[in-house]
Protein backbone atom coordinates (compact mmCIF):
# COMPACT_ATOMS: atom_id res chain seq x y z
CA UNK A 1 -7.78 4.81 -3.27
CA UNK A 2 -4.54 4.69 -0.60
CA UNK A 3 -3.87 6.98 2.06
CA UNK A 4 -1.23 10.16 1.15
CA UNK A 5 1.99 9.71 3.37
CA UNK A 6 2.35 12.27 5.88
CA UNK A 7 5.91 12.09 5.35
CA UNK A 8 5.36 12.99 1.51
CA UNK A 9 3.43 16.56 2.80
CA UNK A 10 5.75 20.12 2.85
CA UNK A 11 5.11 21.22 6.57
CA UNK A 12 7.01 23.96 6.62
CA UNK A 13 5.74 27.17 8.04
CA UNK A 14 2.21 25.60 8.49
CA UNK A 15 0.30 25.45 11.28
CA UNK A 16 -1.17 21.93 12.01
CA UNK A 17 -4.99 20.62 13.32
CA UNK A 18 -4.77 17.00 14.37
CA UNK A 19 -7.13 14.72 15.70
CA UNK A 20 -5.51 12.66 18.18
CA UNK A 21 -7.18 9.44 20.38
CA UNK A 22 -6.20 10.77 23.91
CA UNK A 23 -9.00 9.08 25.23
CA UNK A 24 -7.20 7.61 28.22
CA UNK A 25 -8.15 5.85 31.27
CA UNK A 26 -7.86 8.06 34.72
CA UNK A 27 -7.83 7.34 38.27
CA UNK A 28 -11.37 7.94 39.61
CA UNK A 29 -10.38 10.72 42.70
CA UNK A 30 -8.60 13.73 42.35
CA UNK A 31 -5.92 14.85 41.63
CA UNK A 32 -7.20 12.41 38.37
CA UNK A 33 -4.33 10.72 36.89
CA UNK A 34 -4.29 8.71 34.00
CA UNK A 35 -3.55 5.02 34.77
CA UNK A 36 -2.32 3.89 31.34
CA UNK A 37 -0.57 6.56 28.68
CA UNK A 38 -0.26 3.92 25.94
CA UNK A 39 -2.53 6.03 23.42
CA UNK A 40 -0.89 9.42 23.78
CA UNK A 41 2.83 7.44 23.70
CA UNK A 42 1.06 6.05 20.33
CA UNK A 43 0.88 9.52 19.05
CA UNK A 44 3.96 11.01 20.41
CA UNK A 45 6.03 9.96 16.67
CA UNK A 46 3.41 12.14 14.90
CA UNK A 47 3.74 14.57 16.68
CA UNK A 48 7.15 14.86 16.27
CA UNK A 49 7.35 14.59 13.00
CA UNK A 50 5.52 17.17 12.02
CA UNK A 51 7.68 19.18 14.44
CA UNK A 52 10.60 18.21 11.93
CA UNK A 53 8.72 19.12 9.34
CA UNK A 54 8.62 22.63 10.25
CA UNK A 55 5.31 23.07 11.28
CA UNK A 56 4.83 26.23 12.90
CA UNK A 57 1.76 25.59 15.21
CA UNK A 58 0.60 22.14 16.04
CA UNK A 59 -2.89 22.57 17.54
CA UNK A 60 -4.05 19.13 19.06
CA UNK A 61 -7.80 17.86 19.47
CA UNK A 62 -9.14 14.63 20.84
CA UNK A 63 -12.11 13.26 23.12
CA UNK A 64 -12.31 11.71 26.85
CA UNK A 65 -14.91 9.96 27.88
CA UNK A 66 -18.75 10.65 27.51
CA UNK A 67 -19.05 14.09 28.85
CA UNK A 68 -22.57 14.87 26.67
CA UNK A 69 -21.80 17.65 24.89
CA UNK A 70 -21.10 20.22 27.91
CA UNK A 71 -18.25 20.74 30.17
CA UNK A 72 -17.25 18.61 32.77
CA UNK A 73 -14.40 18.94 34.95
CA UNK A 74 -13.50 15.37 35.24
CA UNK A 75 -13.44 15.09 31.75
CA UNK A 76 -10.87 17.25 31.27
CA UNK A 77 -7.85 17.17 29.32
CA UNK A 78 -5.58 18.91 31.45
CA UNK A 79 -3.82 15.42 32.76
CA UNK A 80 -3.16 14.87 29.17
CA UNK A 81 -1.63 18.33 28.44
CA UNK A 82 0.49 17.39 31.62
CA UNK A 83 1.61 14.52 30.01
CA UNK A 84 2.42 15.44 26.52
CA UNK A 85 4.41 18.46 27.60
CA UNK A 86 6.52 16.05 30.11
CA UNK A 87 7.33 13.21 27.40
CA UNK A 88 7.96 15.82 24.60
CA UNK A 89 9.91 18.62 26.65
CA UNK A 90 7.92 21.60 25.42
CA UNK A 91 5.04 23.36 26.39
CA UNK A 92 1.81 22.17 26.08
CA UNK A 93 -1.03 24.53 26.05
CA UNK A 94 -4.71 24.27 27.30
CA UNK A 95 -7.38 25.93 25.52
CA UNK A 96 -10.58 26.52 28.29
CA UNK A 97 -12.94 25.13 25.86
CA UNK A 98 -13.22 23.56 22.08
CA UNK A 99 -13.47 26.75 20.07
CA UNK A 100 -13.32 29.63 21.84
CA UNK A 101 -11.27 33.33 20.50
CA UNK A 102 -8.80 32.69 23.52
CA UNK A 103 -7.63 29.52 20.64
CA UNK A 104 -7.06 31.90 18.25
CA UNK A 105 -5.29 34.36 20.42
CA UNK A 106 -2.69 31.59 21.22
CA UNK A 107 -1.87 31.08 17.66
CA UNK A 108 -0.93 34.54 17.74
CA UNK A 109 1.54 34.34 20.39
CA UNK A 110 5.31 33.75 18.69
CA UNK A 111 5.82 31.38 21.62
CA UNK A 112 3.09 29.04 21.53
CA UNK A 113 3.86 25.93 19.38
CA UNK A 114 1.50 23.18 21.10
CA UNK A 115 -1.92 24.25 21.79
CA UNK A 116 -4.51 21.36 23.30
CA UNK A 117 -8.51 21.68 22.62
CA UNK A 118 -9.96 21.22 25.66
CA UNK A 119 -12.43 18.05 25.18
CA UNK A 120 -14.24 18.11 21.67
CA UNK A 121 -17.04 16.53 23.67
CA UNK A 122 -17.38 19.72 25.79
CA UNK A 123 -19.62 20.94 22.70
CA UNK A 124 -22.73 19.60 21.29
CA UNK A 125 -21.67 19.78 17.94
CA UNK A 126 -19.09 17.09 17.90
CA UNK A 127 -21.37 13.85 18.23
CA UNK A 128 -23.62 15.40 15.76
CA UNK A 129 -20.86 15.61 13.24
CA UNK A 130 -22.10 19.55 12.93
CA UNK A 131 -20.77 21.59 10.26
CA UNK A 132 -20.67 25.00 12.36
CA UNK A 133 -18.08 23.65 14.58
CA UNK A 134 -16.23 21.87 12.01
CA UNK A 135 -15.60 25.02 10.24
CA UNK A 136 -14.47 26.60 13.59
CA UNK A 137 -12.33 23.71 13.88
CA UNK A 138 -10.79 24.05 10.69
CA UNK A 139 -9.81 28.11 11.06
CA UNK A 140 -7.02 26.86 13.34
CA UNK A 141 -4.67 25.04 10.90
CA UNK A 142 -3.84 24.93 7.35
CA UNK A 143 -3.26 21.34 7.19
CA UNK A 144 -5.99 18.81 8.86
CA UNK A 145 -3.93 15.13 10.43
CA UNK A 146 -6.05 12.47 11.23
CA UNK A 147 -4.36 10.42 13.92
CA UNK A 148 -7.52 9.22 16.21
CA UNK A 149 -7.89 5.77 14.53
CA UNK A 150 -9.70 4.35 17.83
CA UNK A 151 -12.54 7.29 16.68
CA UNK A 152 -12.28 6.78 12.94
CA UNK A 153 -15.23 4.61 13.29
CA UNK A 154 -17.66 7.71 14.51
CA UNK A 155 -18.95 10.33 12.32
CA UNK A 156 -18.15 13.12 14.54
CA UNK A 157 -16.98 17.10 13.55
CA UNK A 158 -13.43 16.25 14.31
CA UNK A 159 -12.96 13.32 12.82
CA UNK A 160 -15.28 13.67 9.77
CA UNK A 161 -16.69 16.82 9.04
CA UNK A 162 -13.91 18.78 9.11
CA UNK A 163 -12.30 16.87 6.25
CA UNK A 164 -15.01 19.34 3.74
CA UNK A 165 -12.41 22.16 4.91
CA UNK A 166 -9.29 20.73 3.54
CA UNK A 167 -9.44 19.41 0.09
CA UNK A 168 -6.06 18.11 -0.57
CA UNK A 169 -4.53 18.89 3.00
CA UNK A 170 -5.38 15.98 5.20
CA UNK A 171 -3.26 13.65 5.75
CA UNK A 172 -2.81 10.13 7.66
CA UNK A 173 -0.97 10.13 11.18
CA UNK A 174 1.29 7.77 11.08
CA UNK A 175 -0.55 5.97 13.54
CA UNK A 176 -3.34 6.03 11.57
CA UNK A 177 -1.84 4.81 8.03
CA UNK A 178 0.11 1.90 10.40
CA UNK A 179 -3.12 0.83 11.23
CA UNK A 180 -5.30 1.19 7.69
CA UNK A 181 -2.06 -0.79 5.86
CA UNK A 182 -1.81 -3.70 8.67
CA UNK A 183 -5.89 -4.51 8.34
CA UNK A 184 -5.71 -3.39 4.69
CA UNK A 185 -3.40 -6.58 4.11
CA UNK A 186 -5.64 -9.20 6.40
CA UNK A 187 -8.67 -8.11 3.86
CA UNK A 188 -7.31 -7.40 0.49
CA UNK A 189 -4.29 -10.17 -0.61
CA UNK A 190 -3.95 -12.42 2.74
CA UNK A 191 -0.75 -14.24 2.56
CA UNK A 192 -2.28 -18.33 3.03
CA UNK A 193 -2.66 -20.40 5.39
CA UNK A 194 -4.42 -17.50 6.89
CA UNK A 195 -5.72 -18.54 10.29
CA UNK A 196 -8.25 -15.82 12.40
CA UNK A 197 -8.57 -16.83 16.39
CA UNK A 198 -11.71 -15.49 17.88
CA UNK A 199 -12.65 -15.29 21.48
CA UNK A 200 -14.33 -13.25 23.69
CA UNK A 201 -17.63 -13.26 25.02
CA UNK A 202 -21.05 -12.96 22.67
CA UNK A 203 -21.30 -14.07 19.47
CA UNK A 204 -23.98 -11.53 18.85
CA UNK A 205 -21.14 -8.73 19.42
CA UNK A 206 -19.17 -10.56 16.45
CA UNK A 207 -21.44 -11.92 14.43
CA UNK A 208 -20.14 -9.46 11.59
CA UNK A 209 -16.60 -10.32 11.93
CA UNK A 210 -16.64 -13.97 12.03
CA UNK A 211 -18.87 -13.82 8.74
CA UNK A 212 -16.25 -12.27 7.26
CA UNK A 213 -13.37 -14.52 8.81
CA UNK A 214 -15.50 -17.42 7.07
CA UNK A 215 -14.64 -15.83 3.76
CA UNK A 216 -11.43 -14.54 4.21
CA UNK A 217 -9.54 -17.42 6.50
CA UNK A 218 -8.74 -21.25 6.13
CA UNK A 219 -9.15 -22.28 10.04
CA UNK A 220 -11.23 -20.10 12.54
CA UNK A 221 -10.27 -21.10 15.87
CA UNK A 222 -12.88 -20.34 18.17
CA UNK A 223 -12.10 -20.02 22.37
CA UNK A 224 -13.17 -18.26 25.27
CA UNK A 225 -17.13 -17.27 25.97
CA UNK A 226 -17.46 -17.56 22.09
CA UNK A 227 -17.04 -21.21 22.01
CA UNK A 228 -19.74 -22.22 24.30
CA UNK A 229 -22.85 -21.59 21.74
CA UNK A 230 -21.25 -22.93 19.05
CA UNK A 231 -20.63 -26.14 21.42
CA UNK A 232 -24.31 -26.16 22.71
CA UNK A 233 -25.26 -25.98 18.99
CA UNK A 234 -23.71 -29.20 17.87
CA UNK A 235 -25.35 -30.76 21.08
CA UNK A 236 -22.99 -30.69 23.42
CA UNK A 237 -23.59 -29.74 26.93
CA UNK A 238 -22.21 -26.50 28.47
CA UNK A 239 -23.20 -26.53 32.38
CA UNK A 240 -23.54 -22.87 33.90
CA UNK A 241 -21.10 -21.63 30.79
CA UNK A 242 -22.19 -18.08 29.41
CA UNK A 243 -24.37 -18.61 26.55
CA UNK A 244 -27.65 -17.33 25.51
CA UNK A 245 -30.45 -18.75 23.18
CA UNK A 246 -29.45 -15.69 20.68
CA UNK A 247 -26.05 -16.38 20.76
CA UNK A 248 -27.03 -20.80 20.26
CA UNK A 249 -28.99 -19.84 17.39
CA UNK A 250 -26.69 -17.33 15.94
CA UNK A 251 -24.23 -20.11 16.18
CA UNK A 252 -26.04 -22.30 14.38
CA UNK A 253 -26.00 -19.96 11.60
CA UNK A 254 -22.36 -19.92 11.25
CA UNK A 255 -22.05 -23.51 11.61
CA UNK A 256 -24.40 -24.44 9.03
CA UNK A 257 -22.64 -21.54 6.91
CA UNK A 258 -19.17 -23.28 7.33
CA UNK A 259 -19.51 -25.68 4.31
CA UNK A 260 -15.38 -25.94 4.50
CA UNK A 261 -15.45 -27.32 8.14
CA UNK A 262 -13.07 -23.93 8.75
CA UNK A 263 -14.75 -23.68 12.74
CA UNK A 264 -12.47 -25.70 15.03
CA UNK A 265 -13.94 -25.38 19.01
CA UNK A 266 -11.83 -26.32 21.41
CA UNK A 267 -11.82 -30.51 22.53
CA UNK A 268 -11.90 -29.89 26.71
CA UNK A 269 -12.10 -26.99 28.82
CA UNK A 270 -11.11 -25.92 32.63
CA UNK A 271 -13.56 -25.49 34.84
CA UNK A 272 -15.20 -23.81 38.16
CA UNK A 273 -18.39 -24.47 40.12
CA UNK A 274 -18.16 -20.69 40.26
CA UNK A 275 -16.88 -17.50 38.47
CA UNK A 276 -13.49 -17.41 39.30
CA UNK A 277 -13.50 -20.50 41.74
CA UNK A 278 -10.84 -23.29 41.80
CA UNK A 279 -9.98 -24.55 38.50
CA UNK A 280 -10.94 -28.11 37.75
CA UNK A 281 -9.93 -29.89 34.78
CA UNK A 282 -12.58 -30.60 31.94
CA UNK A 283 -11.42 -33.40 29.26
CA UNK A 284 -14.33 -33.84 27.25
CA UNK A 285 -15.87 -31.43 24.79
CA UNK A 286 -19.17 -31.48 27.15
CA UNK A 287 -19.12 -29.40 30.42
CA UNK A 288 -21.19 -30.99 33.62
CA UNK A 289 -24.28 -29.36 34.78
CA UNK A 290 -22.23 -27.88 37.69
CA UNK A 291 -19.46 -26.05 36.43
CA UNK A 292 -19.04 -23.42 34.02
CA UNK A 293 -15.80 -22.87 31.67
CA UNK A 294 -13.45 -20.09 32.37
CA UNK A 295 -10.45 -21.33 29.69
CA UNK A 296 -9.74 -23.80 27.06
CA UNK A 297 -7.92 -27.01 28.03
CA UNK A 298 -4.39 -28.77 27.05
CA UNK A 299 -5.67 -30.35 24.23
CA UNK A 300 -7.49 -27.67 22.87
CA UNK A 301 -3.72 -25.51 23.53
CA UNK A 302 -2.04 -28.26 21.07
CA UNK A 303 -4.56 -28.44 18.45
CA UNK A 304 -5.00 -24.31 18.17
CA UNK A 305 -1.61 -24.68 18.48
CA UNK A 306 -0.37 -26.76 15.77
CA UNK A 307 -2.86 -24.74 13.14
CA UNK A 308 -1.46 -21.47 14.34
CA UNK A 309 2.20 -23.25 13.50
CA UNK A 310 0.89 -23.66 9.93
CA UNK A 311 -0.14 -20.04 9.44
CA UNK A 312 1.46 -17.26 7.28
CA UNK A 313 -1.33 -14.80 8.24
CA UNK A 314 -3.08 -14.30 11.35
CA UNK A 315 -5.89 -12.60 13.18
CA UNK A 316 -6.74 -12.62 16.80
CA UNK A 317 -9.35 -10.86 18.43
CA UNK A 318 -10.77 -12.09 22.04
CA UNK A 319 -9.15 -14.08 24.78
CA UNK A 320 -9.30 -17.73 25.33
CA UNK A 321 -10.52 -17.60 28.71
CA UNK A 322 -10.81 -15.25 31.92
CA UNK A 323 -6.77 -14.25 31.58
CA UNK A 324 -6.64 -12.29 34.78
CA UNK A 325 -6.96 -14.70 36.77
CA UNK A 326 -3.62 -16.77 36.44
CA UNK A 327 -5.58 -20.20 36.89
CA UNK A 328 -7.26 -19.53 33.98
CA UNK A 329 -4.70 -17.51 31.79
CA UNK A 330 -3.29 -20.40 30.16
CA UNK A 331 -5.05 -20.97 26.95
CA UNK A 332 -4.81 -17.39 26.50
CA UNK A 333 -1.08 -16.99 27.10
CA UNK A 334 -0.08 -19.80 24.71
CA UNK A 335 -2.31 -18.43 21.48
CA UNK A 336 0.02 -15.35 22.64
CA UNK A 337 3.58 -17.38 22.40
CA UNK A 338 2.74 -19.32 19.79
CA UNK A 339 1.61 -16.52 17.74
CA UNK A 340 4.77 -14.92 18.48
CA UNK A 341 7.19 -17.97 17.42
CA UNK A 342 5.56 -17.81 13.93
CA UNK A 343 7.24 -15.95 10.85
CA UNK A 344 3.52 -15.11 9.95
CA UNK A 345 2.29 -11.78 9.47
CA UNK A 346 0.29 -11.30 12.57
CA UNK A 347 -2.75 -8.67 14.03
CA UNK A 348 -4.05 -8.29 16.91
CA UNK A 349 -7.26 -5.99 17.40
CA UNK A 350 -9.78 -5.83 20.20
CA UNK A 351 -9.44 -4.14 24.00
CA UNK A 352 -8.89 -7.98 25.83
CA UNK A 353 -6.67 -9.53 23.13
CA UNK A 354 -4.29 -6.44 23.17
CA UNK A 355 -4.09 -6.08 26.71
CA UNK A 356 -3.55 -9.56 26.96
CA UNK A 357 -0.76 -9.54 24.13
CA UNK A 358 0.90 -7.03 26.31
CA UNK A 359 0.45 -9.13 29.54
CA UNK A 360 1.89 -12.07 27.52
CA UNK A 361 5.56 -10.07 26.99
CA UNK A 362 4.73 -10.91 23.83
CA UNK A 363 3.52 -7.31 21.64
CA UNK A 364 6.87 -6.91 20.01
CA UNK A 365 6.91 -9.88 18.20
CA UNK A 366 3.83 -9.46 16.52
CA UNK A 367 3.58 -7.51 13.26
CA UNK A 368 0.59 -4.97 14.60
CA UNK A 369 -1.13 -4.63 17.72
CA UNK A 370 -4.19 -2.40 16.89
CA UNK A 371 -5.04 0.42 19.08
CA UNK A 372 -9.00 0.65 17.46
CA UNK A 373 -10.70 -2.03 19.56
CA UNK A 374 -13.87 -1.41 17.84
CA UNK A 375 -12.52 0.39 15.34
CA UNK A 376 -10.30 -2.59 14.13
CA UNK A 377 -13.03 -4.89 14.02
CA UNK A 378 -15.66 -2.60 12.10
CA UNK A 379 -12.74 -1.96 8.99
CA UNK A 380 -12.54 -5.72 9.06
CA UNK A 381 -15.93 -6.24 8.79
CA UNK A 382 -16.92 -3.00 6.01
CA UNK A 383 -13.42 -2.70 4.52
CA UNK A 384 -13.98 1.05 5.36
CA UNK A 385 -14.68 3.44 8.17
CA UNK A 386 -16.12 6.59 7.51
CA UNK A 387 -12.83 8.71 8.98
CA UNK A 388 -10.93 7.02 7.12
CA UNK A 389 -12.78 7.36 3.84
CA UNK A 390 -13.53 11.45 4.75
CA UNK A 391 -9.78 10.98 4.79
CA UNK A 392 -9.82 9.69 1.31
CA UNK A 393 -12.05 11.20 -0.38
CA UNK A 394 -12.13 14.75 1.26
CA UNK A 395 -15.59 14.56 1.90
């Protein structure tokens, strides 16, 4: 069942509740400011078009943080309120609390077109997906947007429950639908040679996802933290490397799983006696007792390399190595170029790979850069996330 188009929906006149991901980062001492804005840029486009639309009242929730269901000043979203009203040269007001009759008072006022929530994680009811406030919610728009894909994962009032209230009037963000359609294609008709690179550190973490990669892809390169269980698995040794008997044995799982020889791990590695020490080169698939590996090696590069070349689909989640530190950014850095050179349809998901995508130069070459980090990695793995299905189905 697909997603309505928010640019199919008649606006006009109505006022608007949408569910935003504003969860930002912010600077630690007052006066907090937020250190990176990409998630509220993300939303500005739909915002604005349901501006165009003729939307009378646009009244904008999201979370920040983990406040615990009561108030807490530095989890306010008054920096964000800042922000919006800067980039989109209007007003932006800010309610004192979730629900409160002061809201509904605004809505009122001829004036006010942008009204803020203050935190949805200032009130209990939000991680408990509560009805009460989902109702309350819901009284302060005649159409319900869902553009908070990063939460879409979380059964929460805002993002879930309040779907019960509009049958037939929620819609998509386009931020939202962008993202459902771009992992919707890896799962449902993959163009072939589809080829998934997974990195990262604990296989436990992805257990999920590479099960389904196994299915779904020809080649599953495997780099970074990742590789080092599967390595110890097949006997090799792995020195000080990060790798725990869970993650050996859950390795040994997939391995023995992999009847079509799809895992490739990389073929040498560079090194450090410590975390972060002087890089030393590696060229074997074993690592000595004294060293630990930060990065994947120039043979490994060519041979990830040459199957990414092949690919008309692709999937990367997890870096190749420790990419902020430049001596071991390489392997990294050339999944991200390589990536880039291909005419293959191409996704990025996960917190690391995306801001290493973006560190690369690299993001607007590839086809989607998802803004879910877990979120993009739980559709991949259920087909579904209960947002997006409240979305749906209406709950």
């Amino acid at each position: 069942m697909h997603l309505k188009s928010l640019q199919d929906a008649d606006l006009k006149g109505k006022k608007i509740i949408a569910r935003f991901d504003f969860n930002v980062p912010l600077t630690k001492t007052e006066p907090r400011t937020i250190t990176d804005a990409s998630r509220i840029d993300l939303a500005i486009p739909t915002i604005q078009l349901l501006l165009e639309k003729g939307a009378t009242k646009i009244v904008m929730m999201s979370h920040l943080g983990r406040p615990d269901g009561h108030p807490d000043p530095k989890y306010s979203l008054e920096p964000v309120a800042s922000y919006l009203a800067q980039k989109l040269g209007m007003d932006v007001i800010l309610s004192e609390s979730p629900v409160d009759n002061g809201v509904k008072n605004l809505l009122l006022l001829p004036e006010t077109k942008l009204v803020l929530l203050e935190n949805v994680r200032f009130h209990p009811g939000e991680e408990k997906n509560d009805m009460e406030l989902a109702e309350k919610l819901a009284q302060y728009g005649d159409i319900y947007v869902n553009d908070a894909f990063g939460a879409a994962h979380r059964k929460h009032a805002s993002t879930y429950a309040i779907n019960a209230f509009f049958k037939n009037r929620a819609y998509p963000g386009l931020l939202m639908k962008k993202e459902i359609d771009s992992l919707g294609a890896l799962l449902e008709k993959p163009a072939k040679p589809f080829v998934a690179i997974i990195g990262g550190a604990k296989v436990s973490d992805k257990i999920k996802t590479i099960e389904k990669m196994l299915v779904l892809v020809d080649t599953l390169l495997i780099g970074g933290a990742m590789a080092y269980p599967f390595l110890k698995a097949k006997g090799y040794d792995v020195g000080k490397s990060l790798c725990s008997d869970e993650d050996v044995a859950l390795a040994k799982q997939l391995l023995t799983a992999d009847r079509g020889g799809k895992i490739q791990l990389p073929k040498d590695h560079v090194t450090a006696v410590e975390f972060g020490g002087a890089p030393l080169p590696c060229p074997g698939q074993s690592i000595p007792a004294d060293q630990l590996g930060l990065d994947i090696g120039p043979l490994t590069i060519k041979a990830f390399a040459d199957h990414i070349r092949t690919a008309k689909t692709i999937f990367w989640n997890g870096p190749m190595g420790l990419f902020e530190n430049k001596d071991f950014a390489k392997g990294t850095m050339a999944m991200a170029h390589t990536i880039a050179e291909t005419k293959a349809f191409s996704v990025v998901g996960g917190g690391d790979s995306v801001a290493a995508v973006h560190a690369s130069g690299e993001a607007e070459k590839f086809s989607h850069v998802s803004t879910g980090g877990g979120a993009s990695l739980e559709y991949i793995e259920r087909g579904e996330l209960p947002g997006v299905q409240a979305l749906r189905l209406g709950v």
